[in-house]
N, C-alpha and C. Protein backbone atom coordinates (compact mmCIF):
# COMPACT_ATOMS: atom_id res chain seq x y z
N UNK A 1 -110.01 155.79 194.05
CA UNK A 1 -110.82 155.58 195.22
C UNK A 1 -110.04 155.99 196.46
N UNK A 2 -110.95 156.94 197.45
CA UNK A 2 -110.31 156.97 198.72
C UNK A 2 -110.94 156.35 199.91
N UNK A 3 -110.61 156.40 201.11
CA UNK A 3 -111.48 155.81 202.47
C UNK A 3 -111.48 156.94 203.17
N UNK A 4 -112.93 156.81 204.15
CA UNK A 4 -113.40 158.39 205.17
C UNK A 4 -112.27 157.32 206.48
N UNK A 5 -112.86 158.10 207.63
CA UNK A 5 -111.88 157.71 208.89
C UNK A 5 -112.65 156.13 209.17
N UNK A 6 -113.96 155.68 208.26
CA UNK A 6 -114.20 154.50 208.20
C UNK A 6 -113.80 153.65 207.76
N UNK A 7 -113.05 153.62 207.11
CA UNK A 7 -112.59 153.04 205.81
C UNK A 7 -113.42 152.88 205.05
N UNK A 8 -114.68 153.72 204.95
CA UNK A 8 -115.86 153.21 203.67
C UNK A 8 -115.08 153.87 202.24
N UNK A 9 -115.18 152.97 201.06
CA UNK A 9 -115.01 153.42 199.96
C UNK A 9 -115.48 154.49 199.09
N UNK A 10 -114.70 155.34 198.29
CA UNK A 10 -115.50 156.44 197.50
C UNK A 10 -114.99 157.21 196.38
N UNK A 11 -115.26 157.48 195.53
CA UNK A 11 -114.93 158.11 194.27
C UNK A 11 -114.69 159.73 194.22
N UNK A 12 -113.35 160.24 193.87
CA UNK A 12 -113.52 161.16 194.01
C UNK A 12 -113.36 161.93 192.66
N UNK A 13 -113.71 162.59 192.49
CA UNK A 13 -113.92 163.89 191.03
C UNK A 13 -112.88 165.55 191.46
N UNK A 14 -112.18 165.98 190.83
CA UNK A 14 -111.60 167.23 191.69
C UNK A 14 -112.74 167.62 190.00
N UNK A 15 -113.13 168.90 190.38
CA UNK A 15 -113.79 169.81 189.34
C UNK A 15 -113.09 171.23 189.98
N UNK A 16 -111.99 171.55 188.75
CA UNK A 16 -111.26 172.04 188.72
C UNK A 16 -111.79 173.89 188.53
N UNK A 17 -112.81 173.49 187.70
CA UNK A 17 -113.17 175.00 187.40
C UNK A 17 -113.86 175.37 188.37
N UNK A 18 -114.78 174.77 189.39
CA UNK A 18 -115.27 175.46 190.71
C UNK A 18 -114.77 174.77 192.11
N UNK A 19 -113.32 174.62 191.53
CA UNK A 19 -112.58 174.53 192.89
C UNK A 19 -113.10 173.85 194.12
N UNK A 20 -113.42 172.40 193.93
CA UNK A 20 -113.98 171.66 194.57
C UNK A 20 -113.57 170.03 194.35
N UNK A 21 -113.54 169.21 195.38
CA UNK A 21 -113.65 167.84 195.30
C UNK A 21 -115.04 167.54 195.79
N UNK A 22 -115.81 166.63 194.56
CA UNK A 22 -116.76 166.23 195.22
C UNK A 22 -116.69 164.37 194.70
N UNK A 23 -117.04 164.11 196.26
CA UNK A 23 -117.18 162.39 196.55
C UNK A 23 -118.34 161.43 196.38
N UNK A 24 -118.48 160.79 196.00
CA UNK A 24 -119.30 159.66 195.72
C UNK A 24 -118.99 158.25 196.32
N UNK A 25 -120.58 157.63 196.22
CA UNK A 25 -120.25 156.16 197.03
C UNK A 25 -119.76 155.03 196.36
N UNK A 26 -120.45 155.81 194.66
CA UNK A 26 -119.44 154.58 193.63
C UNK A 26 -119.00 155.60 192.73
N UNK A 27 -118.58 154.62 191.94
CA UNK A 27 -117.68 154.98 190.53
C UNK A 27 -118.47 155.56 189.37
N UNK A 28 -119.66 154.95 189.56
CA UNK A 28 -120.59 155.57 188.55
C UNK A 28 -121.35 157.00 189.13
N UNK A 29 -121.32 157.71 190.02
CA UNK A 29 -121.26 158.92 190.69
C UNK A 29 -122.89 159.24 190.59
N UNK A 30 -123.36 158.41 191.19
CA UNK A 30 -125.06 157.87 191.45
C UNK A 30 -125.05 158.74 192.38
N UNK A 31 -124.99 158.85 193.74
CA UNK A 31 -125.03 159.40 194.79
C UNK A 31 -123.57 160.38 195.07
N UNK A 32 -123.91 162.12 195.24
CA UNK A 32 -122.87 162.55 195.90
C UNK A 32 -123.17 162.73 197.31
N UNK A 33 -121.92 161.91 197.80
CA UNK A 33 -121.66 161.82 199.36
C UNK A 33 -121.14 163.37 200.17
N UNK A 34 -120.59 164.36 199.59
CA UNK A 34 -120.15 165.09 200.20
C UNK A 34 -119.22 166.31 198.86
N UNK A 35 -119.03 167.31 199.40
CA UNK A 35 -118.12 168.56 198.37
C UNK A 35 -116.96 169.03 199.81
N UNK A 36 -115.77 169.22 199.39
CA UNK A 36 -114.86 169.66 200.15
C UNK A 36 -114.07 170.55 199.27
N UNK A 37 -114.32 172.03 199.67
CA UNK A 37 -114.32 172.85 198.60
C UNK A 37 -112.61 173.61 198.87
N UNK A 38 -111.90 173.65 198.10
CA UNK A 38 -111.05 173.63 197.88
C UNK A 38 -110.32 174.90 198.59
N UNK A 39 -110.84 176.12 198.53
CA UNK A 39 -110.37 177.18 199.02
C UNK A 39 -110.43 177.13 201.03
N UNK A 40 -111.32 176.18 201.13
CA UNK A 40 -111.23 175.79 203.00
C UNK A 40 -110.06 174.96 203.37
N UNK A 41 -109.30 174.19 202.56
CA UNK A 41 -108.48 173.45 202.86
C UNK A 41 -106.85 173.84 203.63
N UNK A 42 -106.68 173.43 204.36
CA UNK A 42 -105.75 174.67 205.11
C UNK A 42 -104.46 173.75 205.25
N UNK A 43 -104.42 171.84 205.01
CA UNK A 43 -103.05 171.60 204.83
C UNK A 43 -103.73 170.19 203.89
N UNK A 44 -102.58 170.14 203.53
CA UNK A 44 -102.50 168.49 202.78
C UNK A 44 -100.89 167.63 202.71
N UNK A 45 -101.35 166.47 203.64
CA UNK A 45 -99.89 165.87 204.01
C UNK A 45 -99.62 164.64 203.90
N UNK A 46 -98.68 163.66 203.57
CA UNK A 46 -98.41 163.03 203.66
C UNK A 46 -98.76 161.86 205.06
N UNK A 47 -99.58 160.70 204.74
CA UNK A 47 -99.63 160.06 206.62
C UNK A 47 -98.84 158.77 206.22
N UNK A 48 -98.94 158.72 207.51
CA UNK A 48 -98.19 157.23 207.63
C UNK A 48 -98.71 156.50 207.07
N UNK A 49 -98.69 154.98 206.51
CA UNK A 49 -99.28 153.60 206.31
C UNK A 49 -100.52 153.66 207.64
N UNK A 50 -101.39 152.92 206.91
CA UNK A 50 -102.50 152.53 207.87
C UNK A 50 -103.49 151.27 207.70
N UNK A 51 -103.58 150.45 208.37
CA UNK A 51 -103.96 149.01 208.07
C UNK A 51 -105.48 149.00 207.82
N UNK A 52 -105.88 149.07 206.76
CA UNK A 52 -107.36 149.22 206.25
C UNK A 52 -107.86 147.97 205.78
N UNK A 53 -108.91 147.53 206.60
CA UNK A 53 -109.55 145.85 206.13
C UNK A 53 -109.68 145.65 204.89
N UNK A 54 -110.08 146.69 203.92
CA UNK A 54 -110.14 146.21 202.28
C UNK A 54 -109.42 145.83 201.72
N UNK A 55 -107.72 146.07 202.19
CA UNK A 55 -106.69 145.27 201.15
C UNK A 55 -107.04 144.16 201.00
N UNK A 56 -106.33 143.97 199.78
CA UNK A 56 -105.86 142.49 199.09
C UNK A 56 -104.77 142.67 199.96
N UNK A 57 -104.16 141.29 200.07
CA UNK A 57 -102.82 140.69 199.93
C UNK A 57 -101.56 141.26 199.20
N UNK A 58 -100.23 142.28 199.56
CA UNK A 58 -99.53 142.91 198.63
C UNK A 58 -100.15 144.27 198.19
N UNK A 59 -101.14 144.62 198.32
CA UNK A 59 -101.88 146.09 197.82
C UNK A 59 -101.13 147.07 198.98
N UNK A 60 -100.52 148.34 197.71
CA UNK A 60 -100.44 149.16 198.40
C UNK A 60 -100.81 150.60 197.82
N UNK A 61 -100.79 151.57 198.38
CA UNK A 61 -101.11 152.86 198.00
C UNK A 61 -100.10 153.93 198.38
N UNK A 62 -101.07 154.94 198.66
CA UNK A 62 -100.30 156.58 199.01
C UNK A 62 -101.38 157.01 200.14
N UNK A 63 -100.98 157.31 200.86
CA UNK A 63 -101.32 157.50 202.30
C UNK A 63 -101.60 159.43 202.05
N UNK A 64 -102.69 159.85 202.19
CA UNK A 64 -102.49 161.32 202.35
C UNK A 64 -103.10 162.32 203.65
N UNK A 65 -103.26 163.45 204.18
CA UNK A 65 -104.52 163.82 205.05
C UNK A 65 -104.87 165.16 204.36
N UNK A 66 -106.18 165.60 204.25
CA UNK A 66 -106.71 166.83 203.77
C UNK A 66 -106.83 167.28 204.92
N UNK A 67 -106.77 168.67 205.08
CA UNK A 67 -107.57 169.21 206.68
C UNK A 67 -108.17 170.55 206.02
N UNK A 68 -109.39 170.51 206.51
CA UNK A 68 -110.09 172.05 206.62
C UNK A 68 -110.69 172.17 207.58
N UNK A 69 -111.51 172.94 207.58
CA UNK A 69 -111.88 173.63 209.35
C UNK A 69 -113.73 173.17 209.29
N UNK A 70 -113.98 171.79 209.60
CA UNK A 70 -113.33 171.24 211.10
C UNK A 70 -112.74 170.02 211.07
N UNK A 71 -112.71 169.56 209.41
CA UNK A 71 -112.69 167.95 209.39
C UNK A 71 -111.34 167.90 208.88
N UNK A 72 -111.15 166.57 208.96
CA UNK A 72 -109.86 165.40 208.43
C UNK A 72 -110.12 164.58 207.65
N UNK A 73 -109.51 165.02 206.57
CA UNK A 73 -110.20 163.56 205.71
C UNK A 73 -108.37 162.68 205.25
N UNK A 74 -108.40 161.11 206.27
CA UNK A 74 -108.16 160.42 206.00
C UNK A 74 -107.90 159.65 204.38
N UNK A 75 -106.89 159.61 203.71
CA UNK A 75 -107.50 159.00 202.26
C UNK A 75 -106.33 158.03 201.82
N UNK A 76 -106.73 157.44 200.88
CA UNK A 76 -105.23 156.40 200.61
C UNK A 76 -106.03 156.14 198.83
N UNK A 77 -104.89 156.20 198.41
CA UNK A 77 -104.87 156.28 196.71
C UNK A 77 -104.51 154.64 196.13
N UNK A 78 -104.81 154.30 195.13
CA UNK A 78 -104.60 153.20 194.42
C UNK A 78 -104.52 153.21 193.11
N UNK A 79 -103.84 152.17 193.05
CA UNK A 79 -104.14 151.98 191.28
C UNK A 79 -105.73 151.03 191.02
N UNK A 80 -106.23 151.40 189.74
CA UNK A 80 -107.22 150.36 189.73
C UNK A 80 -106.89 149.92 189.00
């Protein structure tokens, strides 16, 4: 699961053979929220920690940023 710059929750799928991430609102991939297609992506970096209301207590992750032209996608990784 990652978070948009909302922190709303979402499932992501990389589909490797047409070079794409596409996102969902759950896990069971009912609704796709969005495709961020892989060849637009122009950096992917490491971010700082960022205080997101959904933690638990002790939860931590991996902090990352996607950028393509025009957006930022904010994301933070977990274990489930």
């Amino acid at each position: 699961m990652c978070y948009d710059a909302q922190w709303a929750e979402f499932s992501f799928i990389v589909l490797f053979y047409s070079f794409q991430i596409n996102y969902y609102e759950s896990e069971r991939n009912e609704k796709l929220h969005g495709t961020i297609f892989l060849k637009d992506v122009t950096s992917v970096i490491e971010a700082e920690h960022q205080a997101v209301p959904t933690l638990k207590a002790g939860e931590v992750g991996f902090f990352f940023n996607v950028r393509n032209s025009p957006r930022l996608y904010m994301n933070r990784v977990f274990d489930l």
